[in-house]
C-alpha atoms as a PDB file:
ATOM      1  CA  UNK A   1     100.623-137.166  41.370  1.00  0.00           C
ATOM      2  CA  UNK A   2     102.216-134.896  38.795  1.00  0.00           C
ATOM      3  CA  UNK A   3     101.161-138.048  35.798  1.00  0.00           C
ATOM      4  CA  UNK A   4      97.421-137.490  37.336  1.00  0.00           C
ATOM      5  CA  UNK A   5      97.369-134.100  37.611  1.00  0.00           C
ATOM      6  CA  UNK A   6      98.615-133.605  33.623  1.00  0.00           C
ATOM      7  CA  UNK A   7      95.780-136.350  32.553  1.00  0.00           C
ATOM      8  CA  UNK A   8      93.128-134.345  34.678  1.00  0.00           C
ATOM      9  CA  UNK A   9      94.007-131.077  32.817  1.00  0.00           C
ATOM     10  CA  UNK A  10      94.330-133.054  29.566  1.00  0.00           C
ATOM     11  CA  UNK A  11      90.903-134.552  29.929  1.00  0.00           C
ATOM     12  CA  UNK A  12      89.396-130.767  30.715  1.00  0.00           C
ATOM     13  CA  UNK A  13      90.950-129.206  27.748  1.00  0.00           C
ATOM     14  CA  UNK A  14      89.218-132.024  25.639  1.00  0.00           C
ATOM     15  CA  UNK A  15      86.066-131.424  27.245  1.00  0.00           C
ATOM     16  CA  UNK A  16      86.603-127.784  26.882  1.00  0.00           C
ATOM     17  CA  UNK A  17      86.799-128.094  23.102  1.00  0.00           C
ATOM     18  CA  UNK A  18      88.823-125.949  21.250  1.00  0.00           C
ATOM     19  CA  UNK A  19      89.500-122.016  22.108  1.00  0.00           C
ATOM     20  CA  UNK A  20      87.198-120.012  19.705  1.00  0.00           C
ATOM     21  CA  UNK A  21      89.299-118.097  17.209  1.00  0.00           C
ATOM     22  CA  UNK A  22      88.391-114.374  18.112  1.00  0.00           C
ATOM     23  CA  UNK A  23      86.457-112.912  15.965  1.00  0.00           C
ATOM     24  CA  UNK A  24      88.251-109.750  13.645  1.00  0.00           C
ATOM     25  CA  UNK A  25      86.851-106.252  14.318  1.00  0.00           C
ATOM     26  CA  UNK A  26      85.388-105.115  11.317  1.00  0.00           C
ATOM     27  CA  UNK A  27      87.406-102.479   8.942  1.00  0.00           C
ATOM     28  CA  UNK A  28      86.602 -98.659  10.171  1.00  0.00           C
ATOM     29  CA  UNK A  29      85.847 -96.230   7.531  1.00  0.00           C
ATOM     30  CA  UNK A  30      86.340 -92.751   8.190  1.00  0.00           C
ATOM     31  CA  UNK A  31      84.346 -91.353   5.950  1.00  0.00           C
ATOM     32  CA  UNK A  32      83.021 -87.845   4.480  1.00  0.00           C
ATOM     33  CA  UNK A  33      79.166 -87.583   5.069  1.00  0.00           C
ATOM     34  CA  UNK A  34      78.284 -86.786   1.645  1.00  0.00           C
ATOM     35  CA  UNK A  35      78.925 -90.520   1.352  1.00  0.00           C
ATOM     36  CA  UNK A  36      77.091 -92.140   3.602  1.00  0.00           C
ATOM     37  CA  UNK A  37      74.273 -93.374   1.956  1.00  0.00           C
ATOM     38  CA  UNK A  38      76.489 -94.878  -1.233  1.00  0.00           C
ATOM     39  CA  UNK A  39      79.049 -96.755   1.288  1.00  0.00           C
ATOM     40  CA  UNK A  40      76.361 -98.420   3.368  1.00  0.00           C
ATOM     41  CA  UNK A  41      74.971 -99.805   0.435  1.00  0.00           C
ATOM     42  CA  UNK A  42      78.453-100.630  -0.680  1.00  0.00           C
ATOM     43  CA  UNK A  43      79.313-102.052   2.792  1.00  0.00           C
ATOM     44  CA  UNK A  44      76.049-104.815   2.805  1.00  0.00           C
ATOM     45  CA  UNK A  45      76.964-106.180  -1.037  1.00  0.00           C
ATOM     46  CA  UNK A  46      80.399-106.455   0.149  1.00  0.00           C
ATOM     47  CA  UNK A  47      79.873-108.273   3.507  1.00  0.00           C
ATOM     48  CA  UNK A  48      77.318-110.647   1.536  1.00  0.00           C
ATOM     49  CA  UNK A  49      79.817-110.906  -1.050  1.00  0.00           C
ATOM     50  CA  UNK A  50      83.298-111.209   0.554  1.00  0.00           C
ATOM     51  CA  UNK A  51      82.114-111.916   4.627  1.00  0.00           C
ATOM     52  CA  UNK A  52      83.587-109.098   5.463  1.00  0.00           C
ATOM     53  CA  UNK A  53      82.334-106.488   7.783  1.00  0.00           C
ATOM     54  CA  UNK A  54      82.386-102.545   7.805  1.00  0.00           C
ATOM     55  CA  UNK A  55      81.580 -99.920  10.252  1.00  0.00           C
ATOM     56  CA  UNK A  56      82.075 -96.249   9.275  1.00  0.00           C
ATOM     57  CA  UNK A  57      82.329 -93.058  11.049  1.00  0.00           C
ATOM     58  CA  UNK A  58      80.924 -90.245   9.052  1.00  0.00           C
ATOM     59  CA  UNK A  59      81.602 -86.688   9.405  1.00  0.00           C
ATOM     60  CA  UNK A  60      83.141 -83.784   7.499  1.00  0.00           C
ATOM     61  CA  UNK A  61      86.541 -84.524   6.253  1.00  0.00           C
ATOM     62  CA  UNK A  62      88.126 -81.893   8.447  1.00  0.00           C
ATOM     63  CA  UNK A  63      87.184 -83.290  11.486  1.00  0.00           C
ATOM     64  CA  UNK A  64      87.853 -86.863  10.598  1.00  0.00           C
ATOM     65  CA  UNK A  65      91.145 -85.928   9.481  1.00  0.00           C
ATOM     66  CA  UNK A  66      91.922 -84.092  12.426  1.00  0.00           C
ATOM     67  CA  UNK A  67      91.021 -87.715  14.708  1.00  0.00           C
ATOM     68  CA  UNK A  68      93.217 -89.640  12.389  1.00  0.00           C
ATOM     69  CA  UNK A  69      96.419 -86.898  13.787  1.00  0.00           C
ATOM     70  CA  UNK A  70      94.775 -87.553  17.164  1.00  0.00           C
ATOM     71  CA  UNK A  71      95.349 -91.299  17.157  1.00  0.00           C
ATOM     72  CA  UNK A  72      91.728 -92.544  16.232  1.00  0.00           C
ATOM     73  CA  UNK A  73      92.531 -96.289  14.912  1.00  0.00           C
ATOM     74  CA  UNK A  74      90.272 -95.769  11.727  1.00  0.00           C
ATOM     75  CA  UNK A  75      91.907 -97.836   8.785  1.00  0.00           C
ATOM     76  CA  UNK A  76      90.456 -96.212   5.924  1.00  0.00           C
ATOM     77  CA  UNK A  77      89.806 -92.724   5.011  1.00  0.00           C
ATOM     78  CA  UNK A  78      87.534 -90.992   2.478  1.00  0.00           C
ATOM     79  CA  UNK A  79      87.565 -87.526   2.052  1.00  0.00           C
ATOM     80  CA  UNK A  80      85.265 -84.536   0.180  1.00  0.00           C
ATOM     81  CA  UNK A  81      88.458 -82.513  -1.096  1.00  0.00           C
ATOM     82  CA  UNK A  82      91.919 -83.410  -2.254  1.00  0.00           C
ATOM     83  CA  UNK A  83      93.467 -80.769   0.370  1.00  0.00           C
ATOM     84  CA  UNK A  84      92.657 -82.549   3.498  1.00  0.00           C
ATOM     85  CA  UNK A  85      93.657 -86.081   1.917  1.00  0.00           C
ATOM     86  CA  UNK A  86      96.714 -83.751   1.087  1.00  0.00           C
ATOM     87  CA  UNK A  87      97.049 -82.306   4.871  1.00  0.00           C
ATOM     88  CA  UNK A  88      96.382 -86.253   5.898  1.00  0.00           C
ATOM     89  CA  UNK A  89      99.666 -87.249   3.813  1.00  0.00           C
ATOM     90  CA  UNK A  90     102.025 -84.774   5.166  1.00  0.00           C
ATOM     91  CA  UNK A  91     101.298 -85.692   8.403  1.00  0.00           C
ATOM     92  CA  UNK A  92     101.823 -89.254   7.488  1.00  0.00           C
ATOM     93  CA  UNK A  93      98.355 -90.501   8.553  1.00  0.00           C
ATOM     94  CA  UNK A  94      97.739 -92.468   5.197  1.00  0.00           C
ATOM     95  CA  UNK A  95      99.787 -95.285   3.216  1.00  0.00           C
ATOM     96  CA  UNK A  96     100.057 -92.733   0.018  1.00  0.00           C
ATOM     97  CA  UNK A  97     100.885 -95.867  -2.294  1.00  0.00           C
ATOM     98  CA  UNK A  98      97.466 -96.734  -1.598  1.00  0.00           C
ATOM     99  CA  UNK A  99      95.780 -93.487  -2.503  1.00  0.00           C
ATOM    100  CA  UNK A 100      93.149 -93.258  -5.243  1.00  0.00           C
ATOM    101  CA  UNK A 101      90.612 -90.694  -6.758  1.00  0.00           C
ATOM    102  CA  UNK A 102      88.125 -92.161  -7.318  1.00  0.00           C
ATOM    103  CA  UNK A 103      84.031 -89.991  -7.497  1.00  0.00           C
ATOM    104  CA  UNK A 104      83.565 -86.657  -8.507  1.00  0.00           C
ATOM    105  CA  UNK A 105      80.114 -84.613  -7.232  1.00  0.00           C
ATOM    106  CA  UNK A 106      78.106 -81.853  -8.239  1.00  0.00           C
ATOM    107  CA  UNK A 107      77.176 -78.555  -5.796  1.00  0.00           C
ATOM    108  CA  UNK A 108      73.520 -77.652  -5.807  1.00  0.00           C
ATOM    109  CA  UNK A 109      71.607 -75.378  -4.213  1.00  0.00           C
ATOM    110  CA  UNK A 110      68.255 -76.871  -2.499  1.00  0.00           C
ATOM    111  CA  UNK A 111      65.339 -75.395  -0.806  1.00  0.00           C
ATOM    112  CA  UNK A 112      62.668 -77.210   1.195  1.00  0.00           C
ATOM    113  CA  UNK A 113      60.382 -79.744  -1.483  1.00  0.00           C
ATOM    114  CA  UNK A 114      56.644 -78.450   0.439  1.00  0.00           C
ATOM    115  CA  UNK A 115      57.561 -74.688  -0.644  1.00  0.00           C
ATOM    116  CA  UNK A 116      56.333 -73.217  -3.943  1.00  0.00           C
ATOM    117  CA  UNK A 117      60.026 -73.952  -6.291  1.00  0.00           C
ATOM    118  CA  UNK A 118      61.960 -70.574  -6.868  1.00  0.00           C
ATOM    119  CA  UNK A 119      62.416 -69.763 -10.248  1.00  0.00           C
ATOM    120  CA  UNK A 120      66.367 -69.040  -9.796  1.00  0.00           C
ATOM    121  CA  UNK A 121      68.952 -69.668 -12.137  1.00  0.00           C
ATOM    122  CA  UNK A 122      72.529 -69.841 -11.236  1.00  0.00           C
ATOM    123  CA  UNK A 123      74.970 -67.373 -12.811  1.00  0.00           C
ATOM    124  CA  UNK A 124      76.843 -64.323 -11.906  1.00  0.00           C
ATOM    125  CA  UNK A 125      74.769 -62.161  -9.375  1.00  0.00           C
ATOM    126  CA  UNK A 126      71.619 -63.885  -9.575  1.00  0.00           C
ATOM    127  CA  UNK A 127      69.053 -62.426  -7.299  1.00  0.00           C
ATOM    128  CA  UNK A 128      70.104 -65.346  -4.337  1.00  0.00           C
ATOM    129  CA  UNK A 129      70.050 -62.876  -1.492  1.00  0.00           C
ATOM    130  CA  UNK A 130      66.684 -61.262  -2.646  1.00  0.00           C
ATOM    131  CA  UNK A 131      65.335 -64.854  -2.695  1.00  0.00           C
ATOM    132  CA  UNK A 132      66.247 -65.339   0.807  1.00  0.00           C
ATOM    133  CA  UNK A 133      64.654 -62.764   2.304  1.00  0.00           C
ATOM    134  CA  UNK A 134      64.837 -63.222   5.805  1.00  0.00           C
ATOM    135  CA  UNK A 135      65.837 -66.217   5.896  1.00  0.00           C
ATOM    136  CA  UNK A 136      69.207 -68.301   5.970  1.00  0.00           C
ATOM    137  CA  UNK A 137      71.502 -69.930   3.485  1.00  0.00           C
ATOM    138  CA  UNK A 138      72.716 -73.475   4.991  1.00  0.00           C
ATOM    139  CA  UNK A 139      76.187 -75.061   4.061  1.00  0.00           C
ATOM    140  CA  UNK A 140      79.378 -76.288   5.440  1.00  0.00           C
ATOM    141  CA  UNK A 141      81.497 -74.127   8.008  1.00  0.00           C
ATOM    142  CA  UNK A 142      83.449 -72.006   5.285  1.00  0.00           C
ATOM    143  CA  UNK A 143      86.528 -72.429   7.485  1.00  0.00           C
ATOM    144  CA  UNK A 144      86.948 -76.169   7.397  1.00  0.00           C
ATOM    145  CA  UNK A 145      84.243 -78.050   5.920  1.00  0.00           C
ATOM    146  CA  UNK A 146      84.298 -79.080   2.338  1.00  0.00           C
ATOM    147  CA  UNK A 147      81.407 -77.671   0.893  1.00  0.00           C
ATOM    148  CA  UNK A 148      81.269 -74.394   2.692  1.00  0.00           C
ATOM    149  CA  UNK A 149      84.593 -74.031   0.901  1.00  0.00           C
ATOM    150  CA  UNK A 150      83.362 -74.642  -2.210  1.00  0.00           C
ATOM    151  CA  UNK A 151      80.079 -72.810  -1.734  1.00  0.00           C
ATOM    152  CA  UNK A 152      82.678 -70.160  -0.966  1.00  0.00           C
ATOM    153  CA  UNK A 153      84.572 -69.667  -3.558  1.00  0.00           C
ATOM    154  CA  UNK A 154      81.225 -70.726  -6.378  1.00  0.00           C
ATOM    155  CA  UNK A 155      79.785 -67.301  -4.634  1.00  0.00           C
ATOM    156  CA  UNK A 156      82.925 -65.301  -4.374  1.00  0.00           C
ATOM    157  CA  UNK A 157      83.033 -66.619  -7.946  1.00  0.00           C
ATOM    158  CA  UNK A 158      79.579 -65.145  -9.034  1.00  0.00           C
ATOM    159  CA  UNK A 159      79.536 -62.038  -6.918  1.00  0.00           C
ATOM    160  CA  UNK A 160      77.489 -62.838  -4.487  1.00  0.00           C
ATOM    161  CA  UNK A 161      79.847 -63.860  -1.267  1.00  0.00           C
ATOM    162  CA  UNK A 162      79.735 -60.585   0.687  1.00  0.00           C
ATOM    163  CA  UNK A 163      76.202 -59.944   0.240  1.00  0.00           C
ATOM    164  CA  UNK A 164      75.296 -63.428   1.307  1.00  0.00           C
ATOM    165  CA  UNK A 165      78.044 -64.187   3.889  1.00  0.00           C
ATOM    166  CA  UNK A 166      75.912 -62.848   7.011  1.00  0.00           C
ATOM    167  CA  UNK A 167      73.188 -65.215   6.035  1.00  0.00           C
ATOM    168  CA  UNK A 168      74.990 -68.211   6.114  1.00  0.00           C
ATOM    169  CA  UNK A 169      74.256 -70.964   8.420  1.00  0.00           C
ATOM    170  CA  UNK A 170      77.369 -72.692   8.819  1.00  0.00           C
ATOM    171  CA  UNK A 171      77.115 -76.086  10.074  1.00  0.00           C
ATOM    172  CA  UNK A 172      79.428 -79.041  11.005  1.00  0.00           C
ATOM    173  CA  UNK A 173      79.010 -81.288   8.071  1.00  0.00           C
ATOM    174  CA  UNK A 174      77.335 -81.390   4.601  1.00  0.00           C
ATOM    175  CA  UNK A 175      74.490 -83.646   5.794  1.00  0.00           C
ATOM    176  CA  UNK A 176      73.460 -81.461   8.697  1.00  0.00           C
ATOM    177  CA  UNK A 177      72.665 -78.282   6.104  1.00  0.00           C
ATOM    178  CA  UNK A 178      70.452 -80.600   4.396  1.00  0.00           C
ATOM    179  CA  UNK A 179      68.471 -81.680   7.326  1.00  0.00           C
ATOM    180  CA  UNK A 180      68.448 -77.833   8.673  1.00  0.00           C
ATOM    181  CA  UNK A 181      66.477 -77.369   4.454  1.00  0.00           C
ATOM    182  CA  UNK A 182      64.695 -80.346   4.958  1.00  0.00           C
ATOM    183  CA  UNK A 183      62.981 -79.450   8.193  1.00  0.00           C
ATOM    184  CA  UNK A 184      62.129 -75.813   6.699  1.00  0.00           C
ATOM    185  CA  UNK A 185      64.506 -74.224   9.154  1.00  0.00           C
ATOM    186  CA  UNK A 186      66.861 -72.681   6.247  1.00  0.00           C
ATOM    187  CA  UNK A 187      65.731 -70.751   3.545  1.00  0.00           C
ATOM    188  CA  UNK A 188      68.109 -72.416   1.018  1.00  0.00           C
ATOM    189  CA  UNK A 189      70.903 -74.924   1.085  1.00  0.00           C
ATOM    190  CA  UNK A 190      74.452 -75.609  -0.508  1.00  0.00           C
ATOM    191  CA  UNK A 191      75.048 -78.891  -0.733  1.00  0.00           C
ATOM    192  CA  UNK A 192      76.276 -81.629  -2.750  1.00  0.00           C
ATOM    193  CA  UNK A 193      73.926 -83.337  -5.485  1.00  0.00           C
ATOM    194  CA  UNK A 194      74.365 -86.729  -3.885  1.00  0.00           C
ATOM    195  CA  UNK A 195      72.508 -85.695  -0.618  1.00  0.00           C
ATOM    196  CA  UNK A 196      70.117 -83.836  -2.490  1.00  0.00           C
ATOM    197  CA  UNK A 197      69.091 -86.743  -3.880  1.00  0.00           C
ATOM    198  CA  UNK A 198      68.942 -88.835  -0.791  1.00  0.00           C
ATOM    199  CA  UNK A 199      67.014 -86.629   1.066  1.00  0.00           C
ATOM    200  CA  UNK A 200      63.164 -86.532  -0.518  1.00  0.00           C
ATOM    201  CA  UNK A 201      62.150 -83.373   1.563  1.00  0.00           C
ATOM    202  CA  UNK A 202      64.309 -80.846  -0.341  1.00  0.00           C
ATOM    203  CA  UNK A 203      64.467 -79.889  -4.014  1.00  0.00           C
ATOM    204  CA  UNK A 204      67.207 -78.781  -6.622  1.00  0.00           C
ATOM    205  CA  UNK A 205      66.759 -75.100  -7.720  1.00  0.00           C
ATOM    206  CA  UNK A 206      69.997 -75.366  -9.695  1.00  0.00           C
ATOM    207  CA  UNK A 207      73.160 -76.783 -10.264  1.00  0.00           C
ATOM    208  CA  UNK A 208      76.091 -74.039  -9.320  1.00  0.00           C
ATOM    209  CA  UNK A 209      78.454 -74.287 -13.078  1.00  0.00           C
ATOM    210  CA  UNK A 210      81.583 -76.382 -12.287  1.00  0.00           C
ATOM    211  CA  UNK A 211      83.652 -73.648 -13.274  1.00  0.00           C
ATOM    212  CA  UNK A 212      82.427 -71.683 -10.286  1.00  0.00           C
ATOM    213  CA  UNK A 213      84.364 -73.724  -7.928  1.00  0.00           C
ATOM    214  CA  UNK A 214      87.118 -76.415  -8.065  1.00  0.00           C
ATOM    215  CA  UNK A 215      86.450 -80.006  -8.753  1.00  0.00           C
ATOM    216  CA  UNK A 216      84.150 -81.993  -6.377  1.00  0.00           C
ATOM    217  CA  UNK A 217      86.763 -84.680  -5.782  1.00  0.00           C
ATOM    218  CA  UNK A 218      86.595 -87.995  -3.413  1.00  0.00           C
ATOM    219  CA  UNK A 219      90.438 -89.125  -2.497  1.00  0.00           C
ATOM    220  CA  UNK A 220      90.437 -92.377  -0.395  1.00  0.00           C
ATOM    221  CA  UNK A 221      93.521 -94.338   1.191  1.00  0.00           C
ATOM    222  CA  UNK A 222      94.818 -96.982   3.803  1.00  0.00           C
ATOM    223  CA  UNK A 223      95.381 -94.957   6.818  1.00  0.00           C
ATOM    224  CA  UNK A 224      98.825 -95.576   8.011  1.00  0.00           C
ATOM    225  CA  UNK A 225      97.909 -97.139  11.147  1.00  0.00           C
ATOM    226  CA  UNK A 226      95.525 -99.621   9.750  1.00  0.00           C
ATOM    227  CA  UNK A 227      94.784-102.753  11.903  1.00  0.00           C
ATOM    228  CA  UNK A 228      92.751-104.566   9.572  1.00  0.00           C
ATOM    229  CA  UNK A 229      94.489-106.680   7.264  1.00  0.00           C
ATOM    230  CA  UNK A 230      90.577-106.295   5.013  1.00  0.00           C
ATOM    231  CA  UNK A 231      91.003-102.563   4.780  1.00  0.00           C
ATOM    232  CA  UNK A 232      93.119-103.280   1.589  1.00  0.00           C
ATOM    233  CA  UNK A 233      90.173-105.408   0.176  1.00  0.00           C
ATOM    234  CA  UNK A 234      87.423-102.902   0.842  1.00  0.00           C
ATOM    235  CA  UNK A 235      89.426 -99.879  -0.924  1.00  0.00           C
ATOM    236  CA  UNK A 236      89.391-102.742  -3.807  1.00  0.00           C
ATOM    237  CA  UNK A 237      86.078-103.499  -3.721  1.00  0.00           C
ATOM    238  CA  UNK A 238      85.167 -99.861  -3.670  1.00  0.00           C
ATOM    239  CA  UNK A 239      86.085 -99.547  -7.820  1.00  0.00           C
ATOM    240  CA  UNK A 240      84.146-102.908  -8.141  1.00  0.00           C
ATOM    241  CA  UNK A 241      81.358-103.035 -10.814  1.00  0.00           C
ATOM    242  CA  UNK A 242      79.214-103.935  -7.718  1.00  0.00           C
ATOM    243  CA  UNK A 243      80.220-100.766  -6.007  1.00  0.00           C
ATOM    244  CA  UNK A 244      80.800 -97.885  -9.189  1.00  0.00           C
ATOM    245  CA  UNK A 245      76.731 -99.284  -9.861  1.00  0.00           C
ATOM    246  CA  UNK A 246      75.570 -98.430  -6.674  1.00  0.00           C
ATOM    247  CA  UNK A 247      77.503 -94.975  -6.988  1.00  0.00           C
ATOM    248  CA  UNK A 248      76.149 -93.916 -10.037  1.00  0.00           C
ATOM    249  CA  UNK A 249      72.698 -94.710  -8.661  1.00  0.00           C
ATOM    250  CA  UNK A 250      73.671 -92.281  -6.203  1.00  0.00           C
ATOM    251  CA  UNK A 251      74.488 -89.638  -8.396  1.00  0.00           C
ATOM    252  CA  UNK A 252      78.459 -89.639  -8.195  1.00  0.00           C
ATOM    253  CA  UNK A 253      80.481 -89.695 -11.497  1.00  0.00           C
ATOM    254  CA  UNK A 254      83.032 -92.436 -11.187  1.00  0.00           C
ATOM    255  CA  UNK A 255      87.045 -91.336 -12.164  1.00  0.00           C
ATOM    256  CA  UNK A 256      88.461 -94.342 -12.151  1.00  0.00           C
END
């Protein structure tokens, strides 16, 4: 009986084929939003290129870093400032061995593209809030999010932060101030020059001087709880030739 019952179940499992192998999740990116448009481009060459796969969760660096210390299973992170990547490896939420620097960006400030252009030029006190009128300046939340911090200090730098701070719309990420310009529903915009250029409905008036704030820089790393035994290989491919061209056609200076 036992001899029949074994061949029975022997016969099924033949029938039955093979168990599928399960397929792997793809890597998750946490990733700032200033990037977004550069690492889905990325993501495609690489999954044509390697078979990998990619999904990414974009938002400012603050509050991705903050779902990382909340337990979020993300197994890479890319940030718009050094100081959260820093406030990420304190806590122990990245592998810092695997830590690079790797894009540098530019802070502009845009104004709606159907609008007559302003003929501003950035330096200390220029006529911003006079510009403005009634209307409001769009960036970052200066609190958290990366580029209201810089276009904090680039206007505390040129004299022009108390004047302008009650104008400021302060928003949740870097790519909702551009689409707040781009619908005509803020005056102006600080952003970076990245989504500037992504976004055809908004123009540059100028380019704030570098020295006016500190260094647009892009840390990226292995988060420490990483599932994905690809995360590794995306991080590599990210400093591919493949992957600094698409970059630069983006507007992003490569550090290497």
């Amino acid at each position: 009986m036992f001899r029949c019952l074994f061949v029975t179940l022997g016969l099924m499992a033949l029938a039955m084929g093979p168990a599928p192998a399960q397929e792997a999740r793809p890597v998750l990116v946490f990733a700032a939003a200033s990037l977004q448009t550069a690492f889905n481009a990325i993501a495609a060459a690489w999954q044509k290129e390697k078979g990998g796969k990619v999904t990414f969760s974009y938002a400012a660096s603050s509050a991705l870093a903050r779902q990382l210390e909340q337990g979020a299973p993300a197994d890479l992170f890319a940030s718009a400032d050094l100081d959260w990547m820093d406030w990420a490896q304190q806590r122990n939420l990245i592998r810092p061995e695997t830590r690079r620097t790797l894009l540098e960006n530019t802070l502009v400030l845009i104004e709606p593209a159907d609008r007559p252009p302003t003929p501003l030029k950035i330096g200390p006190g220029f006529a911003l809030a006079e510009a403005l009128g009634d209307g409001r300046l769009a960036t970052g939340q200066v609190q958290s999010v990366p580029v209201g911090r810089y276009a904090q200090q680039a206007l505390t730098h040129l004299g022009l932060w108390e004047t302008i701070r009650p104008r400021i719309a302060g928003v949740e990420n870097v790519r909702t101030a551009l689409a707040l310009v781009a619908r005509g529903e803020a005056r102006f915009g600080i952003v970076y020059a990245t989504d500037a250029k992504a976004e055809p409905r908004v123009r540059v008036v100028d380019a704030f001087p570098a020295g006016s704030h500190p260094p647009i820089l892009y840390p990226l790393a292995v988060t420490a709880n990483a599932g994905n035994a690809q995360a590794q290989s995306f991080l590599d491919y990210l400093s591919s030739p493949a992957a600094i061209r698409i970059f630069e056609a983006e507007g992003f200076r490569v550090t290497r």
